[in-house]
C-alpha atoms as a PDB file:
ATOM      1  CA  UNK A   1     -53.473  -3.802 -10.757  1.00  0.00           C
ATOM      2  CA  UNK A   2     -56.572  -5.585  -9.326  1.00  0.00           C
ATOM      3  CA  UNK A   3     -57.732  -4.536  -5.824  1.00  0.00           C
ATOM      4  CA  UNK A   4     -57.505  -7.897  -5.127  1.00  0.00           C
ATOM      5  CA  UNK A   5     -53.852  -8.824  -5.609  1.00  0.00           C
ATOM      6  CA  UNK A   6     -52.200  -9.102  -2.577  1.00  0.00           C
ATOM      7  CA  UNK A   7     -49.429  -6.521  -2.164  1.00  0.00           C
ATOM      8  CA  UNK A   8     -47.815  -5.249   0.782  1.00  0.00           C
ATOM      9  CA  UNK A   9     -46.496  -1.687  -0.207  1.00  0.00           C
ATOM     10  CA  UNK A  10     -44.725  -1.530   3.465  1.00  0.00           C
ATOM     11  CA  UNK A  11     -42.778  -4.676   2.631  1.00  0.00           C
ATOM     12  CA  UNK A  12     -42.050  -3.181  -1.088  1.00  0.00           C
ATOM     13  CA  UNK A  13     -40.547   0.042   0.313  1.00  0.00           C
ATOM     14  CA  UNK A  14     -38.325  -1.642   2.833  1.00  0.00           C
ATOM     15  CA  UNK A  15     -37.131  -3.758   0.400  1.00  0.00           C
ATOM     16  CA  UNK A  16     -36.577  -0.926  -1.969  1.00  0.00           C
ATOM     17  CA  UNK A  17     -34.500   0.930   1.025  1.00  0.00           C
ATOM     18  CA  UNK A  18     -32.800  -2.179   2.077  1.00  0.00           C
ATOM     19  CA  UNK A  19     -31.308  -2.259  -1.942  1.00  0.00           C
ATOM     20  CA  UNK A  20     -29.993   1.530  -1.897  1.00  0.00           C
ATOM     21  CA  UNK A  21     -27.957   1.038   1.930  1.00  0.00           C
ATOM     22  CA  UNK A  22     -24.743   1.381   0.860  1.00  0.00           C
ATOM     23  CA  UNK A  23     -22.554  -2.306   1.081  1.00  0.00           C
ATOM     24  CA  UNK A  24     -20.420  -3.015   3.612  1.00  0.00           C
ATOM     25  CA  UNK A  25     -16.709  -2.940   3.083  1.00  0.00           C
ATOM     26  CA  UNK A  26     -14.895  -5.681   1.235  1.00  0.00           C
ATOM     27  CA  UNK A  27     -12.572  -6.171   3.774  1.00  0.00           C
ATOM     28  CA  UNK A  28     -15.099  -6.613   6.613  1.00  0.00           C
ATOM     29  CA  UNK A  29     -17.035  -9.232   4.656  1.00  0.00           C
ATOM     30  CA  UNK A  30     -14.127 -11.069   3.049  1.00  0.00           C
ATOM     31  CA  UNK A  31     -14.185 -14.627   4.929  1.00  0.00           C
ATOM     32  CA  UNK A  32     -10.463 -15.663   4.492  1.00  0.00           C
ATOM     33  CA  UNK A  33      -9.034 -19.648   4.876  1.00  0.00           C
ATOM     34  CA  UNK A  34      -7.742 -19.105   8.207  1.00  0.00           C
ATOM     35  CA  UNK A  35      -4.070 -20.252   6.836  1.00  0.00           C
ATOM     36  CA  UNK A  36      -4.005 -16.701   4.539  1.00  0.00           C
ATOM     37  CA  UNK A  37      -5.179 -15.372   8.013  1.00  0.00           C
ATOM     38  CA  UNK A  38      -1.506 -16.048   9.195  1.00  0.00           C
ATOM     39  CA  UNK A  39       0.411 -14.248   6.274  1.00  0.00           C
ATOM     40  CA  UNK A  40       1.944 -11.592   7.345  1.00  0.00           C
ATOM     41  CA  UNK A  41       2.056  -8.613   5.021  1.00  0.00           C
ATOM     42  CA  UNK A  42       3.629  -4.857   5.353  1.00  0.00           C
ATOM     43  CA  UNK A  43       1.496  -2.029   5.467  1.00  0.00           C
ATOM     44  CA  UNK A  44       3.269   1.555   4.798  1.00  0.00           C
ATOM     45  CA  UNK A  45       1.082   4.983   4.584  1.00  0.00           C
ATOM     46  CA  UNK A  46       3.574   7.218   2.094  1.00  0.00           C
ATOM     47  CA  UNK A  47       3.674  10.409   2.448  1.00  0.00           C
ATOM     48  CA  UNK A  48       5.287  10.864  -0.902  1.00  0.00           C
ATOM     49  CA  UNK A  49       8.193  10.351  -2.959  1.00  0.00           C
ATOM     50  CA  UNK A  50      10.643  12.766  -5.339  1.00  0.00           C
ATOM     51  CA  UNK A  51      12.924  11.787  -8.215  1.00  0.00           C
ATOM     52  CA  UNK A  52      16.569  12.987  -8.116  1.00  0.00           C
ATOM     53  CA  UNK A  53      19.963  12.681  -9.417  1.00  0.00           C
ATOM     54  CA  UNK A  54      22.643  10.943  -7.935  1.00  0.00           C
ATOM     55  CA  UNK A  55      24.586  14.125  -7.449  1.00  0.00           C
ATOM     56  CA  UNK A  56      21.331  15.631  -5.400  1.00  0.00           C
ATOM     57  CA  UNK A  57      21.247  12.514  -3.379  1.00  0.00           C
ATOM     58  CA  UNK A  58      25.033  12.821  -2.674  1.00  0.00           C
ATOM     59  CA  UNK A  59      24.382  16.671  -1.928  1.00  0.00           C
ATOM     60  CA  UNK A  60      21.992  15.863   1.044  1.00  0.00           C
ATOM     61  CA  UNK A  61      22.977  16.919   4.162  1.00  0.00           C
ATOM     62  CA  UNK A  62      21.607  17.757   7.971  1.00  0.00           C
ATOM     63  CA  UNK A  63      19.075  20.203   7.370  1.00  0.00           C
ATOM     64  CA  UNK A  64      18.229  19.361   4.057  1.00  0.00           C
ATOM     65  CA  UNK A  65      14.617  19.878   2.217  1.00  0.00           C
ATOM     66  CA  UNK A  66      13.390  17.603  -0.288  1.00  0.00           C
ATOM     67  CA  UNK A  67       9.990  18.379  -1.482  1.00  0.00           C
ATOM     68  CA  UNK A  68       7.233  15.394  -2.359  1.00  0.00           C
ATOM     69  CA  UNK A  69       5.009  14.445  -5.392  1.00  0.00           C
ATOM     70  CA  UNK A  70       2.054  14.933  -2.340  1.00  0.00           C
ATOM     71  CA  UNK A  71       0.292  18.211  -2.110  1.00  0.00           C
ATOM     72  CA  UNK A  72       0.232  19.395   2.202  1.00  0.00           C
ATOM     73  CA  UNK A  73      -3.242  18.080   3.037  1.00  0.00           C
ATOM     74  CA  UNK A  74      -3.568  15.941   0.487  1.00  0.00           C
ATOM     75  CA  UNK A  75      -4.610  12.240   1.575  1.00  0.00           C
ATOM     76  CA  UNK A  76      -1.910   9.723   1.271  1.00  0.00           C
ATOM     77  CA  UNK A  77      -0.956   6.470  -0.007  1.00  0.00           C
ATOM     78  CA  UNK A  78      -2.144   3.222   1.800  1.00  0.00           C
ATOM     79  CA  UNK A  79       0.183   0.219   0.441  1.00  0.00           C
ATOM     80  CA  UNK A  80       0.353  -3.427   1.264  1.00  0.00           C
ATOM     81  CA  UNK A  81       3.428  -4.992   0.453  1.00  0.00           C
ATOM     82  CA  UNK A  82       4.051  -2.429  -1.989  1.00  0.00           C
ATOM     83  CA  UNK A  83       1.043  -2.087  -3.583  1.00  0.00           C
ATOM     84  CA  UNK A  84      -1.364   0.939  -2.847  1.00  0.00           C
ATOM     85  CA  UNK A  85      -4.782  -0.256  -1.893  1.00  0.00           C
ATOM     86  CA  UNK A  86      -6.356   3.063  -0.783  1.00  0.00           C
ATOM     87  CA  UNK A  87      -5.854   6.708   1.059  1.00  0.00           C
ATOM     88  CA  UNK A  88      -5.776   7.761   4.107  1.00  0.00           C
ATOM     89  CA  UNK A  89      -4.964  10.875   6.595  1.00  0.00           C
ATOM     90  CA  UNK A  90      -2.661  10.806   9.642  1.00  0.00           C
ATOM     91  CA  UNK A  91      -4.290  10.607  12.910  1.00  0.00           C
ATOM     92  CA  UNK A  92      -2.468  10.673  16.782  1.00  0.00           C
ATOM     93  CA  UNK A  93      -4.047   7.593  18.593  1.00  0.00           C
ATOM     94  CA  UNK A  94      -2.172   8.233  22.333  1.00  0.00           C
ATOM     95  CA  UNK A  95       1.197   8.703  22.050  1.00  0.00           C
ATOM     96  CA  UNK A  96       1.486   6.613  18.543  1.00  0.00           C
ATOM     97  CA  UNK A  97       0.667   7.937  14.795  1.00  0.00           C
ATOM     98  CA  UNK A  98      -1.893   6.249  12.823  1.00  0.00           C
ATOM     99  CA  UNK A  99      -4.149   6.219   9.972  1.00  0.00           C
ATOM    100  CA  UNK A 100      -8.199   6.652   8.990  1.00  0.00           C
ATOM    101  CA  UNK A 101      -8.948   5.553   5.654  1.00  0.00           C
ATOM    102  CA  UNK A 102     -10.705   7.815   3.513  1.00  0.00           C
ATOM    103  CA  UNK A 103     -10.404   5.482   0.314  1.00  0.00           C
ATOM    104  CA  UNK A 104     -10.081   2.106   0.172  1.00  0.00           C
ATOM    105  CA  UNK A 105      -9.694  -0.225  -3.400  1.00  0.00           C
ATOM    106  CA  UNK A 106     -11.040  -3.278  -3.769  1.00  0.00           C
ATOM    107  CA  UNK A 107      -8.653  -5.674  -2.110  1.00  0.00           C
ATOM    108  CA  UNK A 108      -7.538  -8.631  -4.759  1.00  0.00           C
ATOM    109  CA  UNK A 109      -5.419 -10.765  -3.301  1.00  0.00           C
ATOM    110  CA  UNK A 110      -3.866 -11.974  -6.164  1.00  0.00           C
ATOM    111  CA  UNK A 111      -2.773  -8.417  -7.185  1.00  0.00           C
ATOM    112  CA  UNK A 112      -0.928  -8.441  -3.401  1.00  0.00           C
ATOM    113  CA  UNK A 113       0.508 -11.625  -3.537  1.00  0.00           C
ATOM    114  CA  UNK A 114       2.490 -10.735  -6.530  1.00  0.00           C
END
């Protein structure tokens, strides 16, 4: 390089940092047509399911234990309408349970709409 190129190495190196910022979300920068705005959709946080027989379903009672395909501690399923679209942890926000998203998918919305 000549000494008399012009090249500003404080530009180049915030440009360079500017490329390796991590993006933002998909969600937050997904501009929606504000009639898909309106859809409603269910979102569930499941703890965890278990396969059993009829006869073990039949032979629940008060009291009874079940245990889950979910390790304790273990983050847990985010789903929208039935499809998981991430993970999260349980959180108490006041008197009500919620969730903080450790993991989230990208969010197609064809997948969801089916």
């Amino acid at each position: 390089m000549n000494m008399n190129d012009d090249f500003d190495l404080e530009n180049a190196l915030q440009d360079m940092e500017a490329s390796t910022e991590a993006p933002a979300p998909v969600v937050a920068k997904r501009d929606l047509n504000p009639f898909l705005r309106k859809i409603p959709v269910t979102l569930t946080l499941e703890v965890g399911a278990s396969d059993i027989s009829l006869a073990e379903l039949l032979a629940i009672e008060y009291g009874s234990v079940l245990e889950l395909n979910k390790l304790a501690g273990e983050p847990l399923d985010i789903k929208v309408n039935g499809t998981t679209i991430g993970k999260a942890e349980v959180v108490i926000t006041g008197e009500s349970y919620g969730l903080r998203v450790v993991e989230l998918d990208h969010l197609d919305l064809q997948t969801l709409a089916s």
